[in-house]
Protein backbone atom coordinates (compact mmCIF):
# COMPACT_ATOMS: atom_id res chain seq x y z
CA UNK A 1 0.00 0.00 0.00
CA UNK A 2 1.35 2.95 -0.98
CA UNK A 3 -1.05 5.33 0.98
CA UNK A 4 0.89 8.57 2.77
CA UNK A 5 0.57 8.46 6.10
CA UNK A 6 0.35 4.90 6.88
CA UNK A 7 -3.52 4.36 7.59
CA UNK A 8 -4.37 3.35 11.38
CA UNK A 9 -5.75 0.09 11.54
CA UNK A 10 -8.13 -1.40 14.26
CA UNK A 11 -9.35 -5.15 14.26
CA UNK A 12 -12.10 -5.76 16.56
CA UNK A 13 -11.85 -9.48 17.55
CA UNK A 14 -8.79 -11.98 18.37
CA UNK A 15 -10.54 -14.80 16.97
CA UNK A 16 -8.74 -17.26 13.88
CA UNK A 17 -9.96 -13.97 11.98
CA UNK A 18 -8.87 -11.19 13.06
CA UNK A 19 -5.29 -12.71 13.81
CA UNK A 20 -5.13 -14.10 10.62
CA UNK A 21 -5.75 -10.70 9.10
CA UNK A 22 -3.05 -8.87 11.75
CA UNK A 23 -0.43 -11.80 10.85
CA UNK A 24 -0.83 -11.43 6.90
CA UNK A 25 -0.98 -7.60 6.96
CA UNK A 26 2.53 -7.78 9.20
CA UNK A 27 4.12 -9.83 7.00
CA UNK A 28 3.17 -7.26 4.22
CA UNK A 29 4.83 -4.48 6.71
CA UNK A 30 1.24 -2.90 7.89
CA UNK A 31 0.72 -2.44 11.02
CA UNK A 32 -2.22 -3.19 12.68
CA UNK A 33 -3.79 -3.74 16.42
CA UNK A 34 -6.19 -6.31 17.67
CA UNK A 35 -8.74 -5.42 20.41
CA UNK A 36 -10.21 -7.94 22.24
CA UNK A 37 -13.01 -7.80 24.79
CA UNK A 38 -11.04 -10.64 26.54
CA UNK A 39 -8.29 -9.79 29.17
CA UNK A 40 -6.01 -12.59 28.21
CA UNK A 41 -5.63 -15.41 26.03
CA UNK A 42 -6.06 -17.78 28.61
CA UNK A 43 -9.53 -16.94 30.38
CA UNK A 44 -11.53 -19.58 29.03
CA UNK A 45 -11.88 -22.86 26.64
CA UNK A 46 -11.26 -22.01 23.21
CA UNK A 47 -14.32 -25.00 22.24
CA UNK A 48 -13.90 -27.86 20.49
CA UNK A 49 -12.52 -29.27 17.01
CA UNK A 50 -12.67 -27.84 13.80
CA UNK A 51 -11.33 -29.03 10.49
CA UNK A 52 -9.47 -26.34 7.95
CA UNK A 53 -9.91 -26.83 4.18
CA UNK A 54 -7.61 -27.21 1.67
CA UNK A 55 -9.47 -24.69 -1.03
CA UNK A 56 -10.35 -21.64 1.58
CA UNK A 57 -8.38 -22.21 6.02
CA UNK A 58 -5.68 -23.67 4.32
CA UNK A 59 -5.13 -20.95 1.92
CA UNK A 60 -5.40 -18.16 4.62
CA UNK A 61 -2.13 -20.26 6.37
CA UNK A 62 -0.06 -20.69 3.47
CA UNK A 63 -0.16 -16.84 2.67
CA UNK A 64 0.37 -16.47 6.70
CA UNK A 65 3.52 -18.64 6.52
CA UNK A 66 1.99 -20.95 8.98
CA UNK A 67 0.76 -24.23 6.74
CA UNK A 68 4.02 -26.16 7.98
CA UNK A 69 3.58 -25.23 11.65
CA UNK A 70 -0.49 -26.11 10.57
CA UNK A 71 0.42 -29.62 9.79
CA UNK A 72 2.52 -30.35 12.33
CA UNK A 73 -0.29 -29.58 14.55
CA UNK A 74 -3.10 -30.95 12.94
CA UNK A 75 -4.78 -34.67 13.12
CA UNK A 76 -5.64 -35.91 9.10
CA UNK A 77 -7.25 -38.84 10.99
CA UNK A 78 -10.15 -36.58 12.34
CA UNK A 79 -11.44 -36.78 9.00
CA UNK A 80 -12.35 -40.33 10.20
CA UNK A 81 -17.08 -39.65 9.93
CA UNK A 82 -19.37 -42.14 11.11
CA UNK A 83 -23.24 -41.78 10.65
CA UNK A 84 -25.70 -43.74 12.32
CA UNK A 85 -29.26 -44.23 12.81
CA UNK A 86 -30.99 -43.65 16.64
CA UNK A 87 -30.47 -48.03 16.34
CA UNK A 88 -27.31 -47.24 16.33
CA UNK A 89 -26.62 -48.96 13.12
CA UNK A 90 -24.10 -47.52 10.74
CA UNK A 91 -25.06 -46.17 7.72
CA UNK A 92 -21.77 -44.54 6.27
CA UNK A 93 -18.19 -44.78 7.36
CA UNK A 94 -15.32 -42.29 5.87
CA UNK A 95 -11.98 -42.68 6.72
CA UNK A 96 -9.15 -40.32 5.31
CA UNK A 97 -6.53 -42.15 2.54
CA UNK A 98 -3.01 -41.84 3.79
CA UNK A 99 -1.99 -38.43 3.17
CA UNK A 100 -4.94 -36.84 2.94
CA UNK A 101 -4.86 -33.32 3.86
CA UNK A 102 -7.58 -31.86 2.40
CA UNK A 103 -9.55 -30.67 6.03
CA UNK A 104 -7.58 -32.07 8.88
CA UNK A 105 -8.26 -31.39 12.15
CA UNK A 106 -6.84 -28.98 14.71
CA UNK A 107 -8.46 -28.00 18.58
CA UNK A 108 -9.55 -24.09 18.47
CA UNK A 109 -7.38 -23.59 21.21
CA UNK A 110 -4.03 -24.91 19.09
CA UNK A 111 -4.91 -22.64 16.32
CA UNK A 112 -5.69 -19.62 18.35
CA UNK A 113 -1.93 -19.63 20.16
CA UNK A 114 -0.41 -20.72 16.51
CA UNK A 115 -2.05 -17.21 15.43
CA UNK A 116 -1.52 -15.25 18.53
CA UNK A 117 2.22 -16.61 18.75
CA UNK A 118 3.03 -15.22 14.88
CA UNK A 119 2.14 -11.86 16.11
CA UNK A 120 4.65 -9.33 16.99
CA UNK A 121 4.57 -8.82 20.78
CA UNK A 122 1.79 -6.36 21.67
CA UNK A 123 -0.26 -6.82 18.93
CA UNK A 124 -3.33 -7.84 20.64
CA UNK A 125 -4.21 -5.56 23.28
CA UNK A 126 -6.95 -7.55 25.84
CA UNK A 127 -9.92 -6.54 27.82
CA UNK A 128 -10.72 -3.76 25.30
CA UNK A 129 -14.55 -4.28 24.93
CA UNK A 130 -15.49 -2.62 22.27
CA UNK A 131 -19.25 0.37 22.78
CA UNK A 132 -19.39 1.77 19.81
CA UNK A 133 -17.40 3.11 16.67
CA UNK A 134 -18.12 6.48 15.96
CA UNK A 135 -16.52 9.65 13.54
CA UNK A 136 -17.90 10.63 10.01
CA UNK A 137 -17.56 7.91 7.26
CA UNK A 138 -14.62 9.08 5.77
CA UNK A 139 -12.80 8.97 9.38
CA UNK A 140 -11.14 8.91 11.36
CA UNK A 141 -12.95 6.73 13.16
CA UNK A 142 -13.21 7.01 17.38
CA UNK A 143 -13.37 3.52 18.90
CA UNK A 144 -15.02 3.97 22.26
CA UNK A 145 -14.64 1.02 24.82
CA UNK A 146 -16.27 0.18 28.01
CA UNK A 147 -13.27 0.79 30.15
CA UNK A 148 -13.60 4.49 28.72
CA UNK A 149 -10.88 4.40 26.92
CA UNK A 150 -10.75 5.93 23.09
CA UNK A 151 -8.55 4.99 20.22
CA UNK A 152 -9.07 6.78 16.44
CA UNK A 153 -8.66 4.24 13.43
CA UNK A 154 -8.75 4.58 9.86
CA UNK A 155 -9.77 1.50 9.48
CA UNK A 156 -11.78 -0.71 11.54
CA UNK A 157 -12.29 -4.30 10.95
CA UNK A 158 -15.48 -6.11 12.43
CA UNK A 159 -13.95 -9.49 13.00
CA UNK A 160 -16.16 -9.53 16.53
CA UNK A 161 -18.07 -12.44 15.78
CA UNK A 162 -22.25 -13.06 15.64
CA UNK A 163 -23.06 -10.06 17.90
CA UNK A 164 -20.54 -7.29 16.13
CA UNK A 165 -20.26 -4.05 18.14
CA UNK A 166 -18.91 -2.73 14.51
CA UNK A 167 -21.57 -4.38 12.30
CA UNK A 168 -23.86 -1.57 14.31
CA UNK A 169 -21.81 1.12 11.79
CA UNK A 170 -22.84 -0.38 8.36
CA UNK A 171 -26.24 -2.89 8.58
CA UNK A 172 -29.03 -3.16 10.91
CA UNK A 173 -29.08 -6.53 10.88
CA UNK A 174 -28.91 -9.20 13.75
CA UNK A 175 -28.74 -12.44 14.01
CA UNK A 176 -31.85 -14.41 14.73
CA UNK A 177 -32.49 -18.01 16.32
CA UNK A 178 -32.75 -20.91 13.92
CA UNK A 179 -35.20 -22.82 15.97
CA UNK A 180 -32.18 -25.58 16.85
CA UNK A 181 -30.04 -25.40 19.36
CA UNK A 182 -26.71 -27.32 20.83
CA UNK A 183 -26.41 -28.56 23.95
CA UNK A 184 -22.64 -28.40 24.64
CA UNK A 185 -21.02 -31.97 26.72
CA UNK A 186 -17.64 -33.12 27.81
CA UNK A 187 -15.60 -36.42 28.09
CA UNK A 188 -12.26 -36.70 29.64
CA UNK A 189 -9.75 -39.62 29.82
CA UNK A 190 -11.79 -41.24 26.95
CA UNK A 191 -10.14 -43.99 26.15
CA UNK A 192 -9.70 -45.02 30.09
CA UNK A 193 -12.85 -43.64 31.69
CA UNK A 194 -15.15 -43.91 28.69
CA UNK A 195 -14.23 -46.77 25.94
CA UNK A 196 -17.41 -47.60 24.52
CA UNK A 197 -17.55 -43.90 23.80
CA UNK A 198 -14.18 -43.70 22.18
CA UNK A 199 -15.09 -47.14 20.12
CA UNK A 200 -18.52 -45.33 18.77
CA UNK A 201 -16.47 -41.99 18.29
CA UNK A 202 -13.64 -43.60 16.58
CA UNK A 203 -10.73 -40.83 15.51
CA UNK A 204 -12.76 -38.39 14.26
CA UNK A 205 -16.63 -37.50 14.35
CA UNK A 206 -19.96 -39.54 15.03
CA UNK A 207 -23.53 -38.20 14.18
CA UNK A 208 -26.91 -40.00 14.15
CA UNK A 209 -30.51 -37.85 14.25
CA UNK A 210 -33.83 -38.72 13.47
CA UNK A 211 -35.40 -35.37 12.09
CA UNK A 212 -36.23 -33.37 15.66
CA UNK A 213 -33.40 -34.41 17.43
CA UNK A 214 -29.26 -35.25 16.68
CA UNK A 215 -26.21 -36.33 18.49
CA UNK A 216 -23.04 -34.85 17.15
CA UNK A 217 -19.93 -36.34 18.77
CA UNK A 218 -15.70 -35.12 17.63
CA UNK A 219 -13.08 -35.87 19.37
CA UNK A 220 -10.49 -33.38 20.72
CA UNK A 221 -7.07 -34.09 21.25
CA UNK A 222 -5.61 -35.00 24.79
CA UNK A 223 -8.21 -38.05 24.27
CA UNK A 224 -11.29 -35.54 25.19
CA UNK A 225 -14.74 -36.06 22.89
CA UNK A 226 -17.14 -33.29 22.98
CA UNK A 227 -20.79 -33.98 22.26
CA UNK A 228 -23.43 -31.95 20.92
CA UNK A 229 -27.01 -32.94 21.65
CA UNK A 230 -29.17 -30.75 18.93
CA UNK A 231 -33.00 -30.16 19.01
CA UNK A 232 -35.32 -27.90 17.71
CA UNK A 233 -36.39 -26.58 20.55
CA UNK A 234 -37.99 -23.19 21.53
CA UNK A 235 -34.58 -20.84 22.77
CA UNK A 236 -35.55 -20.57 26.28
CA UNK A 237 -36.80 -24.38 25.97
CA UNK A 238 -34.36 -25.02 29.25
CA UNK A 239 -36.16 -22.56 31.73
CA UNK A 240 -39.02 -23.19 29.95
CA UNK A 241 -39.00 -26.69 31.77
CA UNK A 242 -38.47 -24.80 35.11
CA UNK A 243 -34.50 -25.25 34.85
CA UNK A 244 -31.31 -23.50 35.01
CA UNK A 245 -27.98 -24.75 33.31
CA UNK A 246 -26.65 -25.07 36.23
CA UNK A 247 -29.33 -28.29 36.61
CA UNK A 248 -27.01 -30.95 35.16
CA UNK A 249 -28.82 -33.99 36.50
CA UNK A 250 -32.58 -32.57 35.63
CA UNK A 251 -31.32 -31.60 32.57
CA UNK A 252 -29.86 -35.16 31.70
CA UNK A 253 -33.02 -36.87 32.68
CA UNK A 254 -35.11 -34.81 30.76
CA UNK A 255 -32.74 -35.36 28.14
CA UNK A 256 -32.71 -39.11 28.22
CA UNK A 257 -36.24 -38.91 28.20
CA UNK A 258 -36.85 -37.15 24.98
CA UNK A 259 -34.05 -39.70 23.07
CA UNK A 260 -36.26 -42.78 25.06
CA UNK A 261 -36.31 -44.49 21.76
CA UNK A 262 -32.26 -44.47 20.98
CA UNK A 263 -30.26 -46.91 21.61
CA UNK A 264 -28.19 -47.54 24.98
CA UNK A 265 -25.17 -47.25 23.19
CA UNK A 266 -26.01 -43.46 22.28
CA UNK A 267 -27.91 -42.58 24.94
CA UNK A 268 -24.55 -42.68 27.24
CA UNK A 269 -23.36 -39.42 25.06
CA UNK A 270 -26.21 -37.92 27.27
CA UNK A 271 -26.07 -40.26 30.62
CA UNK A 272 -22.23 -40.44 30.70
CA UNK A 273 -20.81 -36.92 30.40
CA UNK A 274 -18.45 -35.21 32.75
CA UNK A 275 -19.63 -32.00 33.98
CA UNK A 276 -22.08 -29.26 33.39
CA UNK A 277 -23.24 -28.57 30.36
CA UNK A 278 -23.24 -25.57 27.71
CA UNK A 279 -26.16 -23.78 26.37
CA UNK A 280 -25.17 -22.99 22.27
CA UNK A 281 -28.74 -21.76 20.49
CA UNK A 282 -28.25 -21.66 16.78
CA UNK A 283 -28.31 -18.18 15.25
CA UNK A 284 -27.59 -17.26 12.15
CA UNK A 285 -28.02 -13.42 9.70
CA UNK A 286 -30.59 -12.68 7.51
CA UNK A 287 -30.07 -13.95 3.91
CA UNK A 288 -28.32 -12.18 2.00
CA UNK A 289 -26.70 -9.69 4.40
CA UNK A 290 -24.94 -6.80 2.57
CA UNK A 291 -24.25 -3.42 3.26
CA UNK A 292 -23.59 -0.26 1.57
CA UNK A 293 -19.96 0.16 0.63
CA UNK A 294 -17.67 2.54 4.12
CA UNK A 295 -14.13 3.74 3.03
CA UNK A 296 -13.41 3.11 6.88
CA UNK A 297 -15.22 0.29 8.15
CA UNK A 298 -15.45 -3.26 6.81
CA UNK A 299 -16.17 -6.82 8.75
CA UNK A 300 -15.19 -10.21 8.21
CA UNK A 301 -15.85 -13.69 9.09
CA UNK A 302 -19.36 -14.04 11.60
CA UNK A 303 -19.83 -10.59 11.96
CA UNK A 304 -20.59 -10.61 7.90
CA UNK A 305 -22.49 -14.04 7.53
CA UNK A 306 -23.45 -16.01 10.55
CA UNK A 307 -24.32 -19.49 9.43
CA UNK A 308 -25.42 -22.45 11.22
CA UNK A 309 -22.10 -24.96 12.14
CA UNK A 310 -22.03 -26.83 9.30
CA UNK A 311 -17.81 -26.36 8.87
CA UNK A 312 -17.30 -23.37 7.10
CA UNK A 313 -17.61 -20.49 9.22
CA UNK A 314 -13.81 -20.46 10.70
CA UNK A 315 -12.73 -21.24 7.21
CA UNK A 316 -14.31 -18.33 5.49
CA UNK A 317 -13.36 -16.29 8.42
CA UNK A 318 -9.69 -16.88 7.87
CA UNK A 319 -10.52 -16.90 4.11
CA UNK A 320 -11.96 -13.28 4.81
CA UNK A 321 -9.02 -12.43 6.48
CA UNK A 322 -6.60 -13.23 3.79
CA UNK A 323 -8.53 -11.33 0.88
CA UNK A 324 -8.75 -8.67 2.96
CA UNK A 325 -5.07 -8.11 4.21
CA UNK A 326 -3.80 -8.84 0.69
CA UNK A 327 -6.21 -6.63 -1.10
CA UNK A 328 -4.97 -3.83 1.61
CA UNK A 329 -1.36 -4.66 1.02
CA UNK A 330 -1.48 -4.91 -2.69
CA UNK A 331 -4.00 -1.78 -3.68
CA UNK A 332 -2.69 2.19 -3.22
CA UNK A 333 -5.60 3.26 -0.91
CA UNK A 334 -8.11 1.62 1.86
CA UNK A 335 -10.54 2.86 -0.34
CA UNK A 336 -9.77 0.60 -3.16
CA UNK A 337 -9.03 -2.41 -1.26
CA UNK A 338 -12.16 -2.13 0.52
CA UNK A 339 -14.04 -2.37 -2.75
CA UNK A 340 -12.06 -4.48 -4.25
CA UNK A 341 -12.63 -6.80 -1.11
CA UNK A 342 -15.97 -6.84 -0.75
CA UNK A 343 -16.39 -7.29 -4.79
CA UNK A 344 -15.45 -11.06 -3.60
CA UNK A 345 -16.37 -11.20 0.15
CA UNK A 346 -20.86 -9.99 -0.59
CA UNK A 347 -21.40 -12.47 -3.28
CA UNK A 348 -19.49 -15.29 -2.09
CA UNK A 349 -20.93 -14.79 1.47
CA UNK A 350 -24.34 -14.07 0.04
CA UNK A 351 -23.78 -17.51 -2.21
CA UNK A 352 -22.54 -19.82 0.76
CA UNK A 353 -25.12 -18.29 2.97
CA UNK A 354 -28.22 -19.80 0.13
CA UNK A 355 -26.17 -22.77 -0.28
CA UNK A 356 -26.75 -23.09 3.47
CA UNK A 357 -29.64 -21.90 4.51
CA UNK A 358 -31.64 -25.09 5.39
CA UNK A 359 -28.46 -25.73 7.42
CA UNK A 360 -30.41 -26.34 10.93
CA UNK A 361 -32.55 -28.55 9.12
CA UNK A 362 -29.17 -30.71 7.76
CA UNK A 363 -28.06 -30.85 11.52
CA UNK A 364 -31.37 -32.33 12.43
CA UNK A 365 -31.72 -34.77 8.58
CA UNK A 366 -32.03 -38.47 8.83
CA UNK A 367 -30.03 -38.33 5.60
CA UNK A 368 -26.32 -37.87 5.55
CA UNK A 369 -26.06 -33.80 5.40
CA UNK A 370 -24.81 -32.72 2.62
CA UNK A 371 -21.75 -31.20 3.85
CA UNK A 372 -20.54 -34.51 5.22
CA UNK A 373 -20.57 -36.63 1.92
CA UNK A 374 -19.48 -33.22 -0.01
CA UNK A 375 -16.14 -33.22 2.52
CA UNK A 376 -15.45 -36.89 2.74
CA UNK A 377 -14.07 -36.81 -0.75
């Protein structure tokens, strides 16, 4: 970029986005800082599992100069998919060739610190919660954050996830419940404390559902399996039934209840977990979200187009993050990279979002999803 002075840049968000976008615009010498509402990179579980694709995550880490470090990281036998009926039979079974690399996986947390630890020191500054972004279109641009602190930007970047403090500056929109929701559940020491689990799990992922309800089961590395029990449920459906989340045991018999019919062998993903659970209700944005085009503020990842979890929404975050860095390193003013940008980021978002819009409803499918059979290659 060849822009005189060098433009101030803010990214809102220390997520695989945003730190994608800081470590590709650094090794373009731009500088840029992440805020994060956050105040380290340690308070809390980065979730589970998530698999990066050869034609969009891994492409985001080759132009970081991190693919190597990527690989040496990831699992390729977390590819391994299993789908079952509530009998428990099996009904398909994908294992990854030898060398297969084309969406291995990798825990959130390993990628996170793989990101973060690219970064030059003081980069990401934490517990900056972000209020509001105010100052005339054409900037600068006054971040305001809860701590009442101010910085001015030239550029902000919205990488803030589903409920985007900077979305507020260019769209209206917000997300809205599916009508499905997760139910988040752990298992530690897998292979000692809970074998039959591991054995149904296998290496990689396990799924069965029977139209209203689903079990989703990955395994994590450090032999930990996280389950997801999805239903389409109202959003409040847990203190709707005169509970809290902090009712574990209530929760698990109401839970074992409405799977009655499944077999014993999945019903101890519900009986058999360690711990509380977590509360995840499916939202996604409006189809198709778009905004009018801001010299100064642009977003990427969730904060542009929520989906439902079908594996693509950290990949076309970091994908995000890679067109957009580039487009700033490569073109003379924000201006032009911005358009330039979002020439790519509206209709591809816009297309992936259609292409997924009956997403709950795949979640919740007797039939393999779609996404499944178009992965296992």
């Amino acid at each position: 970029m060849n822009t005189t002075p060098t433009p101030r840049i803010a990214i809102i968000g220390a997520g695989p986005g945003g730190l994608t976008c800081a470590r590709i615009l650094q090794l373009h010498g731009i500088t840029a800082t992440v805020h994060d509402h956050e105040s380290g990179p340690d308070l809390r579980d980065q979730g589970g599992t998530l698999d990066l694709h050869e034609d969009n995550g891994q492409i985001a880490l080759r132009e970081a100069g991190l693919l190597d470090e990527f690989f040496e990281l990831a699992r390729p036998e977390g590819q391994e998919m299993r789908q079952l009926d509530p009998q428990g039979t099996l009904l398909f079974h994908h294992i990854a060739e030898e060398g297969d690399r084309f969406k291995p996986e990798i825990d959130r947390g390993q990628l996170r610190e793989l990101l973060l630890d690219s970064l030059q020191p003081g980069t990401v500054r934490w517990g900056h919660t972000l209020q509001s972004v105010d100052g005339p279109d054409d900037g600068p641009r006054r971040l305001r954050f809860t701590d009442g602190t101010t910085v001015e930007a030239d550029l902000v970047i919205g990488a803030d996830g589903a409920w985007s403090k900077v979305r507020r500056a260019l769209s209206p929109a917000t997300p809205e419940y599916t009508g499905v929701s997760f139910l988040e559940a752990w298992f530690h020491d897998v292979e000692n404390r809970h074998p039959d689990i591991a054995d149904l799990v296998g290496r990689g992922s396990a799924a069965a559902a029977d139209g209203d309800r689903a079990l989703f089961a990955q395994r994590s590395s450090g032999d930990h399996i996280r389950v997801y029990v999805i239903q389409r449920v109202p959003a409040d459906w847990i203190t709707a039934s005169g509970l809290t989340i902090e009712d574990t045991d209530r929760i698990r018999a109401l839970l074992l209840e409405r799977f009655r019919d499944w077999s014993p062998a999945l019903r101890r993903l519900i009986s058999d977990n360690d711990g509380r659970y977590v509360d995840r209700p499916i939202n996604a944005l409006p189809v198709p979200h778009t905004w009018d085009h801001n010299p100064t503020v642009t977003l990427l990842g969730d904060a542009a187009h929520l989906m439902p979890p079908l594996g693509v929404g950290v990949n076309l975050a970091m994908l995000d993050a890679c067109e957009l860095a580039l487009a700033l390193a490569h073109h003379d003013t924000v201006d032009d990279a911005l358009h330039a940008y979002e020439t790519t980021l509206l209709p591809r978002s816009t297309e992936m979002q259609r292409l997924l819009d009956h997403g709950a409803e795949q979640l919740l499918s007797t039939e393999l999803p779609d996404f499944a059979t178009d992965n296992a290659h």
